[in-house]
N, C-alpha and C. Protein backbone atom coordinates (compact mmCIF):
# COMPACT_ATOMS: atom_id res chain seq x y z
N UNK A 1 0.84 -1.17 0.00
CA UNK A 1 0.00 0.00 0.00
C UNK A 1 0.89 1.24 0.00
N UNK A 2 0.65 2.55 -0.73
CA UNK A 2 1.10 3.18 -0.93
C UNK A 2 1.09 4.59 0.16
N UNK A 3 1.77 4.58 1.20
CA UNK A 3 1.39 5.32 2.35
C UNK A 3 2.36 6.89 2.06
N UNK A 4 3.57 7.11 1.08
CA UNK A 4 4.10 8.29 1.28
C UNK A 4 3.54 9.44 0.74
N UNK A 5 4.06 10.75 1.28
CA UNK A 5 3.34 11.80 2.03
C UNK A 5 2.50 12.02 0.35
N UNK A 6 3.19 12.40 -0.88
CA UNK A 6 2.68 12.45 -1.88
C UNK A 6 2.43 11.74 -3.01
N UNK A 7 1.33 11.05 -3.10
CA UNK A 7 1.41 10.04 -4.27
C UNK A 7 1.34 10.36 -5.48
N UNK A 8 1.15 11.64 -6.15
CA UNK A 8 1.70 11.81 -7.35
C UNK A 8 2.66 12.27 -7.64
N UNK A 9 3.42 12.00 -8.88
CA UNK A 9 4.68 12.11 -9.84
C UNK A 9 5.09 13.40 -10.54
N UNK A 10 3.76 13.80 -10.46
CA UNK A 10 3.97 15.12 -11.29
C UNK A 10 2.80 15.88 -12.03
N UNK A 11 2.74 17.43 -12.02
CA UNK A 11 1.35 18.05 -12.06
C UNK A 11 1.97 18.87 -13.55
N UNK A 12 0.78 19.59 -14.01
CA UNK A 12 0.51 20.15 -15.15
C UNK A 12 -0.72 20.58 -15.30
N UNK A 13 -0.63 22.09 -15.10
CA UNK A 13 -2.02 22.74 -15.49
C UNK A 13 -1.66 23.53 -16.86
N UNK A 14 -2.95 23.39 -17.53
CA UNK A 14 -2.99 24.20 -18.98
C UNK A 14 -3.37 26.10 -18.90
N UNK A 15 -3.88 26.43 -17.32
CA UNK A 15 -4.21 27.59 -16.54
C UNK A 15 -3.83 28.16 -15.49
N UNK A 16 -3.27 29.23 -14.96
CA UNK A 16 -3.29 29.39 -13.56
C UNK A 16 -4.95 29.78 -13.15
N UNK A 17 -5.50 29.48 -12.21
CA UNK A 17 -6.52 29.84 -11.78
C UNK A 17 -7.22 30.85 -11.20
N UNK A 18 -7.23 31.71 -12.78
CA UNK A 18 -7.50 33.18 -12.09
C UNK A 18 -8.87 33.55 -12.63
N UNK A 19 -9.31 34.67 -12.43
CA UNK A 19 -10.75 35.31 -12.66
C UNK A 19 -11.33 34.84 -13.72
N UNK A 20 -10.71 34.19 -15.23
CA UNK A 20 -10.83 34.43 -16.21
C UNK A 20 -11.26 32.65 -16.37
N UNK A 21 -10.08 32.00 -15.98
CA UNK A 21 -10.25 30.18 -15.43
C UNK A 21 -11.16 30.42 -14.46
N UNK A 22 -11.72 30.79 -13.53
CA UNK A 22 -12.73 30.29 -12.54
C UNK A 22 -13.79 30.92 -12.95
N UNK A 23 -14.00 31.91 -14.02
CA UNK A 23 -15.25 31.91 -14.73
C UNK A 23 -15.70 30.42 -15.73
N UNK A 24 -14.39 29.99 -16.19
CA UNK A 24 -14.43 29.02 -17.21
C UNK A 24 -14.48 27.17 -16.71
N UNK A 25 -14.28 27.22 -15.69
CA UNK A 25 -14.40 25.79 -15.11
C UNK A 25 -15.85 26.07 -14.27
N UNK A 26 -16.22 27.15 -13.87
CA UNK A 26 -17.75 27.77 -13.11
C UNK A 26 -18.46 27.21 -14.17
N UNK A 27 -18.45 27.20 -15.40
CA UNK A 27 -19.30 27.41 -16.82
C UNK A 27 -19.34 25.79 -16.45
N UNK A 28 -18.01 25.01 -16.58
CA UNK A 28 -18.04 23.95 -17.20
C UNK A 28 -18.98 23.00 -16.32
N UNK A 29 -18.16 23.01 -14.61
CA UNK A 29 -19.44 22.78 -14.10
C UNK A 29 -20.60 22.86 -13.54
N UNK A 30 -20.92 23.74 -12.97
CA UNK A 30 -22.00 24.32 -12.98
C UNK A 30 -23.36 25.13 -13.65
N UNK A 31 -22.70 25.37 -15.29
CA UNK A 31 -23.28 25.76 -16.12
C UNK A 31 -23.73 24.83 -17.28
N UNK A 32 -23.29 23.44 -16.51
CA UNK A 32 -23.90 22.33 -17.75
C UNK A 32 -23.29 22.53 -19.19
N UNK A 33 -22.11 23.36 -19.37
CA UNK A 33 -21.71 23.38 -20.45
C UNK A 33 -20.40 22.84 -21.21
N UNK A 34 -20.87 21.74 -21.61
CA UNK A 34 -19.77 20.05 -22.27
C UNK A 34 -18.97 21.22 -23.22
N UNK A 35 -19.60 22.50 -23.94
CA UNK A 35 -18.25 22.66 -25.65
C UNK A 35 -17.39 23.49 -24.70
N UNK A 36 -17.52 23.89 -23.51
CA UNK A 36 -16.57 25.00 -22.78
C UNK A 36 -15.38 24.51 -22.81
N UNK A 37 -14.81 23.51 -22.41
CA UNK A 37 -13.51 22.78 -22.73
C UNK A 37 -13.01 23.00 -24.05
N UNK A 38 -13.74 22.58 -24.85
CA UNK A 38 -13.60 22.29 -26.61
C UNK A 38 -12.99 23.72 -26.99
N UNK A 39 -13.73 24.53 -26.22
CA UNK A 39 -14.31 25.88 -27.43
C UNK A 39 -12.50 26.48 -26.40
N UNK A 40 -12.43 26.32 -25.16
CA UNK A 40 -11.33 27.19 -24.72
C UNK A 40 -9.71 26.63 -24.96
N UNK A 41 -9.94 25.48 -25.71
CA UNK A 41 -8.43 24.91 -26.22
C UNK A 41 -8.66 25.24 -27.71
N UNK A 42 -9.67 25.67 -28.23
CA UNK A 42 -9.25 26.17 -29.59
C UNK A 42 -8.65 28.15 -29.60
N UNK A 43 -8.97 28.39 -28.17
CA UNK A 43 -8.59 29.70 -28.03
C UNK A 43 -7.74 30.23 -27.83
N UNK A 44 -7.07 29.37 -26.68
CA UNK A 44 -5.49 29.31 -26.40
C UNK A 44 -4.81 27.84 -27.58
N UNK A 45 -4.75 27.60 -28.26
CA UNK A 45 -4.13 26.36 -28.76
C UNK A 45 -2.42 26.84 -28.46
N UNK A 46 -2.15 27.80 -28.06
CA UNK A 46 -0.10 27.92 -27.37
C UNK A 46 -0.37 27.00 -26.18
N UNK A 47 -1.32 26.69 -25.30
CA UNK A 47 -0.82 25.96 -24.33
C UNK A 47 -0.69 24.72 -24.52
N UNK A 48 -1.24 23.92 -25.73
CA UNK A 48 -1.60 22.79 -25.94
C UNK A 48 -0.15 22.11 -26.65
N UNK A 49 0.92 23.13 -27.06
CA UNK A 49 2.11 22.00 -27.54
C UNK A 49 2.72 21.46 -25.75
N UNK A 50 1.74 22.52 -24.61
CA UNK A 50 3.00 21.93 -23.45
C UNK A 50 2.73 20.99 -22.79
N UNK A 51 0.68 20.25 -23.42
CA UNK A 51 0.40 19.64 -22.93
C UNK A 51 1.35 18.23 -23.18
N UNK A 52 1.20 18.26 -25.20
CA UNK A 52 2.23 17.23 -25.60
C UNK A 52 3.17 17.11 -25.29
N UNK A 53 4.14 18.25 -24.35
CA UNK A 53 5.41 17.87 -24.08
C UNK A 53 5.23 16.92 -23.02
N UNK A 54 4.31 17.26 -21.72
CA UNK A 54 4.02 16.51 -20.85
C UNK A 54 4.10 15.32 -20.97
N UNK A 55 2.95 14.89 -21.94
CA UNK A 55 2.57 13.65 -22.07
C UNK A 55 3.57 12.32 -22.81
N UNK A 56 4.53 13.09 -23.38
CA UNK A 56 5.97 12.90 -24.01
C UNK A 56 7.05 12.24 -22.75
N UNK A 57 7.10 13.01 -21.56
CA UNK A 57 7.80 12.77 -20.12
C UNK A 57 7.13 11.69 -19.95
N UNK A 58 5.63 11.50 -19.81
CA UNK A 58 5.52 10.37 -19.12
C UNK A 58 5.72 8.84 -19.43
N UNK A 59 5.72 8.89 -20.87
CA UNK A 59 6.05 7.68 -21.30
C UNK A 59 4.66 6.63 -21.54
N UNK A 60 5.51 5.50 -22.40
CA UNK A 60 4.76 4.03 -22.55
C UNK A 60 3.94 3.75 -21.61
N UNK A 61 3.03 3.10 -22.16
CA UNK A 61 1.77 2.97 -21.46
C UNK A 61 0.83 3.39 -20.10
N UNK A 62 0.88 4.66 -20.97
CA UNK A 62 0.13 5.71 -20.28
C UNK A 62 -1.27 5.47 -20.64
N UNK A 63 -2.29 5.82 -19.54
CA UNK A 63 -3.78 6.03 -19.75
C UNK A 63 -4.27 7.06 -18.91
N UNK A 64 -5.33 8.00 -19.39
CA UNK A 64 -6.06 8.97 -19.01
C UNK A 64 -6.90 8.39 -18.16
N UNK A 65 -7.02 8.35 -16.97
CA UNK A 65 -7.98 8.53 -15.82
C UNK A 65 -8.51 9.93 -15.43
N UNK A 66 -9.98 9.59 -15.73
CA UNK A 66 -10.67 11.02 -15.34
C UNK A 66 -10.78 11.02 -13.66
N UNK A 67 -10.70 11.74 -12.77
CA UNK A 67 -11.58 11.87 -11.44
C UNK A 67 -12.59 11.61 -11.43
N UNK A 68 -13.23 10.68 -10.84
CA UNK A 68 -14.92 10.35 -10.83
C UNK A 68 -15.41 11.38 -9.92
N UNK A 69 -16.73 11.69 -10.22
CA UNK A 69 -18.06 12.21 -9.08
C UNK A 69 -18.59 11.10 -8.98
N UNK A 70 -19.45 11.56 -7.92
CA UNK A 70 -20.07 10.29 -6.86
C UNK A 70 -21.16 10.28 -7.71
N UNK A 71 -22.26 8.90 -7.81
CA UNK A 71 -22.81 8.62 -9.04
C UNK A 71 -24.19 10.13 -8.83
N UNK A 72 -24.43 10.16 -7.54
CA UNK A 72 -25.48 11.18 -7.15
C UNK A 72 -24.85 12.68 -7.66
N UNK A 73 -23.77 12.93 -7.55
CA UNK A 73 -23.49 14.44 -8.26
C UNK A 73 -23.99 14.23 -9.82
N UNK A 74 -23.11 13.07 -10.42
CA UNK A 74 -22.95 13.08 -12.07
C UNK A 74 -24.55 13.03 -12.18
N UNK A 75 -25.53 12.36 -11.09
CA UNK A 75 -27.01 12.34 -12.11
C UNK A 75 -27.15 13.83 -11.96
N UNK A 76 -26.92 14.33 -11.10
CA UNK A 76 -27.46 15.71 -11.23
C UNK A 76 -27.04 17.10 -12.19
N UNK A 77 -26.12 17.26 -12.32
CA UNK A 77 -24.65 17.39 -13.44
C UNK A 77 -25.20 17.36 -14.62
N UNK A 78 -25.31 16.02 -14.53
CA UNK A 78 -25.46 15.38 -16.05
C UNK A 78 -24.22 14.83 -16.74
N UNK A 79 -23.15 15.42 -16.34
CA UNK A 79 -21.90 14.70 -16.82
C UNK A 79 -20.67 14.56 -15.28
N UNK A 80 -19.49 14.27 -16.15
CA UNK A 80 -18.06 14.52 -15.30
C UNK A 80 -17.46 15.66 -15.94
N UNK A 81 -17.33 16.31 -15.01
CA UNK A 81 -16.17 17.75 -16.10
C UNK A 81 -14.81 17.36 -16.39
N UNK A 82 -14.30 16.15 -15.51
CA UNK A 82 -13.12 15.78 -15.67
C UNK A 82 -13.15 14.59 -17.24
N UNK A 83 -14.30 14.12 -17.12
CA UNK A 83 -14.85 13.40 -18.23
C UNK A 83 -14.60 13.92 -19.06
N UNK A 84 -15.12 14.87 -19.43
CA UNK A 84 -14.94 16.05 -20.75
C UNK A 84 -14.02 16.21 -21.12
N UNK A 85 -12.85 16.95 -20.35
CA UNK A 85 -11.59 17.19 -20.38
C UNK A 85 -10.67 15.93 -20.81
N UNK A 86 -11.12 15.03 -20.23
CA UNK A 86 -10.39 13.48 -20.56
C UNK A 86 -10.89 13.26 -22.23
N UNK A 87 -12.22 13.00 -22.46
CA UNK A 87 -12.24 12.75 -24.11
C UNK A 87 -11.86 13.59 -25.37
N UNK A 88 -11.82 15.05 -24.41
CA UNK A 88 -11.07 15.58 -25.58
C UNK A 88 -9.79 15.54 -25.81
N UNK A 89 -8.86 15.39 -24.58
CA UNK A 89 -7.50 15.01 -24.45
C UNK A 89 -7.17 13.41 -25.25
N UNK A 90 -8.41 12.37 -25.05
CA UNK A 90 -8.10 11.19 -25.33
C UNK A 90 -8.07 11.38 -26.80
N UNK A 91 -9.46 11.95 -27.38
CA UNK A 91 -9.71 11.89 -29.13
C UNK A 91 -8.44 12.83 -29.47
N UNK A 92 -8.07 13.92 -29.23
CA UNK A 92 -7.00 14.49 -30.34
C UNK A 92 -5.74 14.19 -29.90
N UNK A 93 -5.42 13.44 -28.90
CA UNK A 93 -3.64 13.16 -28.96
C UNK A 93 -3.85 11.26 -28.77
N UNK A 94 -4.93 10.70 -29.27
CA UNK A 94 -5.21 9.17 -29.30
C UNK A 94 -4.22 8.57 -28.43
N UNK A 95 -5.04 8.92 -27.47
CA UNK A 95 -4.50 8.15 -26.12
C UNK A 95 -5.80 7.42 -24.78
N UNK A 96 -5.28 6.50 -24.53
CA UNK A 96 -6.62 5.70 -24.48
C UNK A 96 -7.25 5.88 -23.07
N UNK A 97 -8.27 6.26 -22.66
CA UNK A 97 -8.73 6.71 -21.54
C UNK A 97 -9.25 5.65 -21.08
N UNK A 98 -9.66 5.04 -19.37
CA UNK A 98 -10.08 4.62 -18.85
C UNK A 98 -11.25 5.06 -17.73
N UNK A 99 -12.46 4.80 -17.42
CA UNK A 99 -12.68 5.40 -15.86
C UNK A 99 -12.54 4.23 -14.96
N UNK A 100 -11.25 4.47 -14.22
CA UNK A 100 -10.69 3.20 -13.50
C UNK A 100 -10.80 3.45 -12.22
N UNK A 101 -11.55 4.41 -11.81
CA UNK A 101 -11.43 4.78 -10.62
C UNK A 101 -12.68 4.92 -10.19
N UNK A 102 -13.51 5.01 -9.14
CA UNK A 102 -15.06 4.86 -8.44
C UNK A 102 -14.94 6.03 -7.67
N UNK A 103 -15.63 7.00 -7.11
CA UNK A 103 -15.53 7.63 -5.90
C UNK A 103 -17.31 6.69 -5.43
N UNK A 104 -16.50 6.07 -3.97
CA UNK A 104 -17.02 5.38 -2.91
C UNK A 104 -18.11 6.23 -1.83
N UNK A 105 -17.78 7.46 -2.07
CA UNK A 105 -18.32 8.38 -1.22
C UNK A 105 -18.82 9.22 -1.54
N UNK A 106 -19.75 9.48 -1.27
CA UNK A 106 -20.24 11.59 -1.48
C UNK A 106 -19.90 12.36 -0.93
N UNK A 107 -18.82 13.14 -0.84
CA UNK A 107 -18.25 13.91 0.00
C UNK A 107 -18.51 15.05 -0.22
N UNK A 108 -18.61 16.05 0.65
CA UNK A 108 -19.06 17.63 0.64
C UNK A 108 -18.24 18.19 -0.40
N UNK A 109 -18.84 19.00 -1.33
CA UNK A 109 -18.04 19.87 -2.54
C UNK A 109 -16.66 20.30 -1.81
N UNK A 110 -15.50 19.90 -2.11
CA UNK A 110 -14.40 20.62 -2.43
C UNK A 110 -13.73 21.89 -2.13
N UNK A 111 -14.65 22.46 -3.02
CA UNK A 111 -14.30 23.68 -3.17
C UNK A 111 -15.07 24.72 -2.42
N UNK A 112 -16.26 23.86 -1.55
CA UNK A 112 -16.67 24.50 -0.37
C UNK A 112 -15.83 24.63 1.45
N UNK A 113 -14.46 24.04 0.60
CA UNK A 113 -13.84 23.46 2.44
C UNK A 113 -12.48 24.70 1.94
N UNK A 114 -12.07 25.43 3.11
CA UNK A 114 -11.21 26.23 3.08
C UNK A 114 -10.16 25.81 3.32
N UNK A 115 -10.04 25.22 4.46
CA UNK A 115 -8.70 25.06 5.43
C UNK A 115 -8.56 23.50 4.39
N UNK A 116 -6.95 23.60 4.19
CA UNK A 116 -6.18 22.02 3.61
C UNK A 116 -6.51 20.96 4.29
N UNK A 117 -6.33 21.27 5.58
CA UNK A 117 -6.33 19.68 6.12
C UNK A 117 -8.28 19.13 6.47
N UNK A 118 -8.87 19.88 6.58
CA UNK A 118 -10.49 19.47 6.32
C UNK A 118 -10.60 19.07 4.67
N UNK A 119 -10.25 19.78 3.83
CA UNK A 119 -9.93 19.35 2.54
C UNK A 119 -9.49 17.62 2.51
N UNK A 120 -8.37 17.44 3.22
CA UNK A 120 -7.94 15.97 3.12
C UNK A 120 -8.45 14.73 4.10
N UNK A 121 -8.87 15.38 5.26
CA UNK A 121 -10.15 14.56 5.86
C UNK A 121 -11.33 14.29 5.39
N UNK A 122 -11.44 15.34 4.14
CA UNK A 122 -13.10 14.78 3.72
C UNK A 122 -12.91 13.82 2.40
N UNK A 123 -11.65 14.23 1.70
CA UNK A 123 -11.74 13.37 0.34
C UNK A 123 -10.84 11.84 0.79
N UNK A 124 -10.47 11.57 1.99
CA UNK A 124 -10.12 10.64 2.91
C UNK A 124 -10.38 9.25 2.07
N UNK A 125 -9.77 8.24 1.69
CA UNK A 125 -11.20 7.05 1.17
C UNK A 125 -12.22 7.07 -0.11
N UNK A 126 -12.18 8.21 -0.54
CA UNK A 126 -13.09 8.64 -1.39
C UNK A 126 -12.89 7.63 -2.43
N UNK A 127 -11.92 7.16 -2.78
CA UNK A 127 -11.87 6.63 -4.44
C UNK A 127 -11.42 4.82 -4.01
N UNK A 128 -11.91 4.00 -4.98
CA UNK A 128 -11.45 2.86 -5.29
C UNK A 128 -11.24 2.46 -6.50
N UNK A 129 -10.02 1.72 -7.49
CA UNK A 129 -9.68 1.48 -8.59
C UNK A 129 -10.72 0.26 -8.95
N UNK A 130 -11.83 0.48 -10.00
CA UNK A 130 -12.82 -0.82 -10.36
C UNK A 130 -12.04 -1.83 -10.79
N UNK A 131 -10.84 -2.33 -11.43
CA UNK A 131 -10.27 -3.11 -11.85
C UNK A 131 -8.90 -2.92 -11.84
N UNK A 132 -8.15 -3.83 -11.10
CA UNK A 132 -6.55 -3.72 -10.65
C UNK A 132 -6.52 -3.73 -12.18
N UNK A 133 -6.18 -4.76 -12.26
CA UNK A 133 -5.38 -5.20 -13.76
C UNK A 133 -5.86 -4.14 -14.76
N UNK A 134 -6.58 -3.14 -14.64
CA UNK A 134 -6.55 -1.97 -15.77
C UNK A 134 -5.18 -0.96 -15.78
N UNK A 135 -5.04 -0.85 -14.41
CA UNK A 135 -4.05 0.24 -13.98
C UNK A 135 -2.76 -0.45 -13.74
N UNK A 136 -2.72 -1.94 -13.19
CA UNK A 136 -1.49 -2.16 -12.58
C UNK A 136 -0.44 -2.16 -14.22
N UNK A 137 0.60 -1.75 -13.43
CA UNK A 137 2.23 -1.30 -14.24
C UNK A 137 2.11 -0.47 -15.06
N UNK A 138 1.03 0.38 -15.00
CA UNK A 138 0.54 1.41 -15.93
C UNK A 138 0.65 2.99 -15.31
N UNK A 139 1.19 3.69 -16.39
CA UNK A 139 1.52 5.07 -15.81
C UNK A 139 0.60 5.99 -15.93
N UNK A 140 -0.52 6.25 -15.54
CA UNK A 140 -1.63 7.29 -15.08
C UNK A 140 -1.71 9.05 -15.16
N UNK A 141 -2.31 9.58 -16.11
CA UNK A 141 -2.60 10.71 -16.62
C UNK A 141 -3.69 11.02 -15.82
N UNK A 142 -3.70 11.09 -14.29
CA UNK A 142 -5.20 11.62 -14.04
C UNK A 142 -5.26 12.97 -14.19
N UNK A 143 -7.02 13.01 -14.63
CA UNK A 143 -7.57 13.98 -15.25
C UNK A 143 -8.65 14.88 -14.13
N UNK A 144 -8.24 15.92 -14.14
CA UNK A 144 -9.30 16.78 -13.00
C UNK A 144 -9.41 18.10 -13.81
N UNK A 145 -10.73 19.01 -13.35
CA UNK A 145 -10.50 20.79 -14.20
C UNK A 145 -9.80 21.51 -13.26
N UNK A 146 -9.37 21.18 -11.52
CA UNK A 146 -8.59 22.47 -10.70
C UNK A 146 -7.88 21.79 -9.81
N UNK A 147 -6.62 22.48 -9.51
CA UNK A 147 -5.70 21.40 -8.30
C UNK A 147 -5.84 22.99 -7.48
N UNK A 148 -6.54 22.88 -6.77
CA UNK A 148 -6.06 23.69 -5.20
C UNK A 148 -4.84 23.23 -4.24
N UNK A 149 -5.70 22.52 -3.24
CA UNK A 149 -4.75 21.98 -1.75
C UNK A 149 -3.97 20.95 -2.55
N UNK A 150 -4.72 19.90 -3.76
CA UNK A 150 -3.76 18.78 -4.19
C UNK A 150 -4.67 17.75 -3.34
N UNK A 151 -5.80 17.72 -2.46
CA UNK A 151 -6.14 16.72 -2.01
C UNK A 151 -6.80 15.46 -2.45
N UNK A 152 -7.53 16.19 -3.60
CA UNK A 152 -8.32 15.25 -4.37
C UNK A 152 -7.48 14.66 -4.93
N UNK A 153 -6.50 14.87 -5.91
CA UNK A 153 -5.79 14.13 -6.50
C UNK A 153 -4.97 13.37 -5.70
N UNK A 154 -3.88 13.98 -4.53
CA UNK A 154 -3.27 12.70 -3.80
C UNK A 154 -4.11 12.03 -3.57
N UNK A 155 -5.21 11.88 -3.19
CA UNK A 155 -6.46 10.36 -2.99
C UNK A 155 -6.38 9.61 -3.74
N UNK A 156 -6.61 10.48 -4.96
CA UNK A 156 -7.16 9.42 -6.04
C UNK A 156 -5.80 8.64 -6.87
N UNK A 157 -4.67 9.51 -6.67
CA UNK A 157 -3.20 8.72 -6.98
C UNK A 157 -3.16 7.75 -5.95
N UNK A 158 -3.44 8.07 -4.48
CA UNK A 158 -2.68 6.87 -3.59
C UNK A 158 -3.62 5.51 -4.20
N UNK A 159 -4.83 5.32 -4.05
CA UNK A 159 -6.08 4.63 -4.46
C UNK A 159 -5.33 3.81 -5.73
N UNK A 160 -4.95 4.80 -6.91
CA UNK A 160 -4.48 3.92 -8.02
C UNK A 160 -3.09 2.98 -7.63
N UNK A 161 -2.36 3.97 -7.11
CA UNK A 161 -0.72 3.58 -6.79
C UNK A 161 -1.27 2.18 -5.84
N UNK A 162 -2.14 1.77 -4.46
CA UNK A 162 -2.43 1.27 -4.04
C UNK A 162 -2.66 -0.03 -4.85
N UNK A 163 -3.38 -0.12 -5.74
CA UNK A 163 -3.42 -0.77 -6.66
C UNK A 163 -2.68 -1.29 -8.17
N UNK A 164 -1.38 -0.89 -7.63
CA UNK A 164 -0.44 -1.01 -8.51
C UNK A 164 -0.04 -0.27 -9.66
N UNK A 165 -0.59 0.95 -10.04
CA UNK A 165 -0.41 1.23 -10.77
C UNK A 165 1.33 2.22 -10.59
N UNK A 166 2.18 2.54 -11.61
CA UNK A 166 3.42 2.38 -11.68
C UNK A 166 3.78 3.77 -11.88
N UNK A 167 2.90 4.61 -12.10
CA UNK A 167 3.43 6.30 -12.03
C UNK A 167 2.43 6.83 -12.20
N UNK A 168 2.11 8.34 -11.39
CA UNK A 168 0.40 9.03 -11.25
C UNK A 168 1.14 10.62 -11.93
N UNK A 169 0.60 10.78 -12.62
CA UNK A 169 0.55 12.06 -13.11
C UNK A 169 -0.44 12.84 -13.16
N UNK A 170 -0.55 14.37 -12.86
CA UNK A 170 -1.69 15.08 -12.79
C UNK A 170 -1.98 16.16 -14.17
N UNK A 171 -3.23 16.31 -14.76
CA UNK A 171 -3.41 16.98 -15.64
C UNK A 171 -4.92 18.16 -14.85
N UNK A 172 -5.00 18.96 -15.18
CA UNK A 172 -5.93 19.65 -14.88
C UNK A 172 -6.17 20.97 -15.65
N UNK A 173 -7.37 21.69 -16.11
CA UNK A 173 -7.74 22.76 -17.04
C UNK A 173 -6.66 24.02 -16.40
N UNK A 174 -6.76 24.41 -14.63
CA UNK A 174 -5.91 25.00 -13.77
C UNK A 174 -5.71 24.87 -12.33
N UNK A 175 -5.02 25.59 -12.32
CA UNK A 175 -4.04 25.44 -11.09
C UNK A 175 -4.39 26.91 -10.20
N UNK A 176 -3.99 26.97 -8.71
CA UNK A 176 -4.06 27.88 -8.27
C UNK A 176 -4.53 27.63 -6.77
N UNK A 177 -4.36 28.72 -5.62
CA UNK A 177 -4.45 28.31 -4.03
C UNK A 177 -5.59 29.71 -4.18
């Protein structure tokens, strides 16, 4: 089991997370709107050779893992925003996505918890890998739209790493505290 302090390998946002990104991930999820992704990588397309460089570092047999919502958010939603972000990443650089990961829990929005360490007590457990043998010896592109504290994602890396998988990498629309 994978117990050290950080279980991912390495982050990459396509945004810093400023007025302009937190109008644009607001849209994506909360505004029910799937082309917002689409429509804002044809706007910036300069950030998108650094995505390929990224994905270049990580190497052979890599797969896109989106972040799951708990099945009660996505009915309400209607989608995953990390979903989104994952098929468009998967269809134009043909790279093969998985959703290998479950969130087990419904945990209070995120981005409603201030303080870091309530942040990492609540997303605690949250995730389980549906099938070892998808992930194990496999190097992991997880997919999220914002890294704040980093909590969600160390979960959902330890969860995979737990399950063998062989390197966690983070992708996200942006970044920002």
């Amino acid at each position: 089991m994978c117990r050290k302090k950080h279980s991912l390998d390495g982050a990459f946002s396509m945004l810093q997370y400023s007025t302009i990104a937190k109008k644009i991930v607001k849209k994506i999820k909360y505004g029910l709107a799937r082309q917002v992704f689409t429509d804002i990588t044809k706007i910036i397309p300069q950030h998108m050779w650094r995505f390929e460089e990224y994905v270049q570092t990580i190497g052979k047999e890599m797969i896109l893992v989106p972040v799951p919502l708990h099945k009660s958010r996505k009915k309400k939603r209607g989608f995953n925003q990390a979903e989104v972000i994952g098929e468009y990443l998967s269809q134009t650089y043909n790279i093969s996505m998985q959703n290998a990961l479950v969130r087990v829990r419904d945990t209070f929005p995120q981005a409603q918890i201030h303080r870091r360490i309530d942040r990492k007590k609540n997303i605690a457990g949250a995730f389980k890998t549906k099938d070892v043998m998808s992930v194990s010896g496999k190097n992991i592109l997880l997919i999220d739209d914002v890294f704040t504290s980093g909590s969600t994602a160390q979960e959902a890396a330890r969860a995979l790493k737990k399950d063998g998988a062989a390197k966690v990498f983070l992708y996200t629309l942006a970044h920002g505290r």
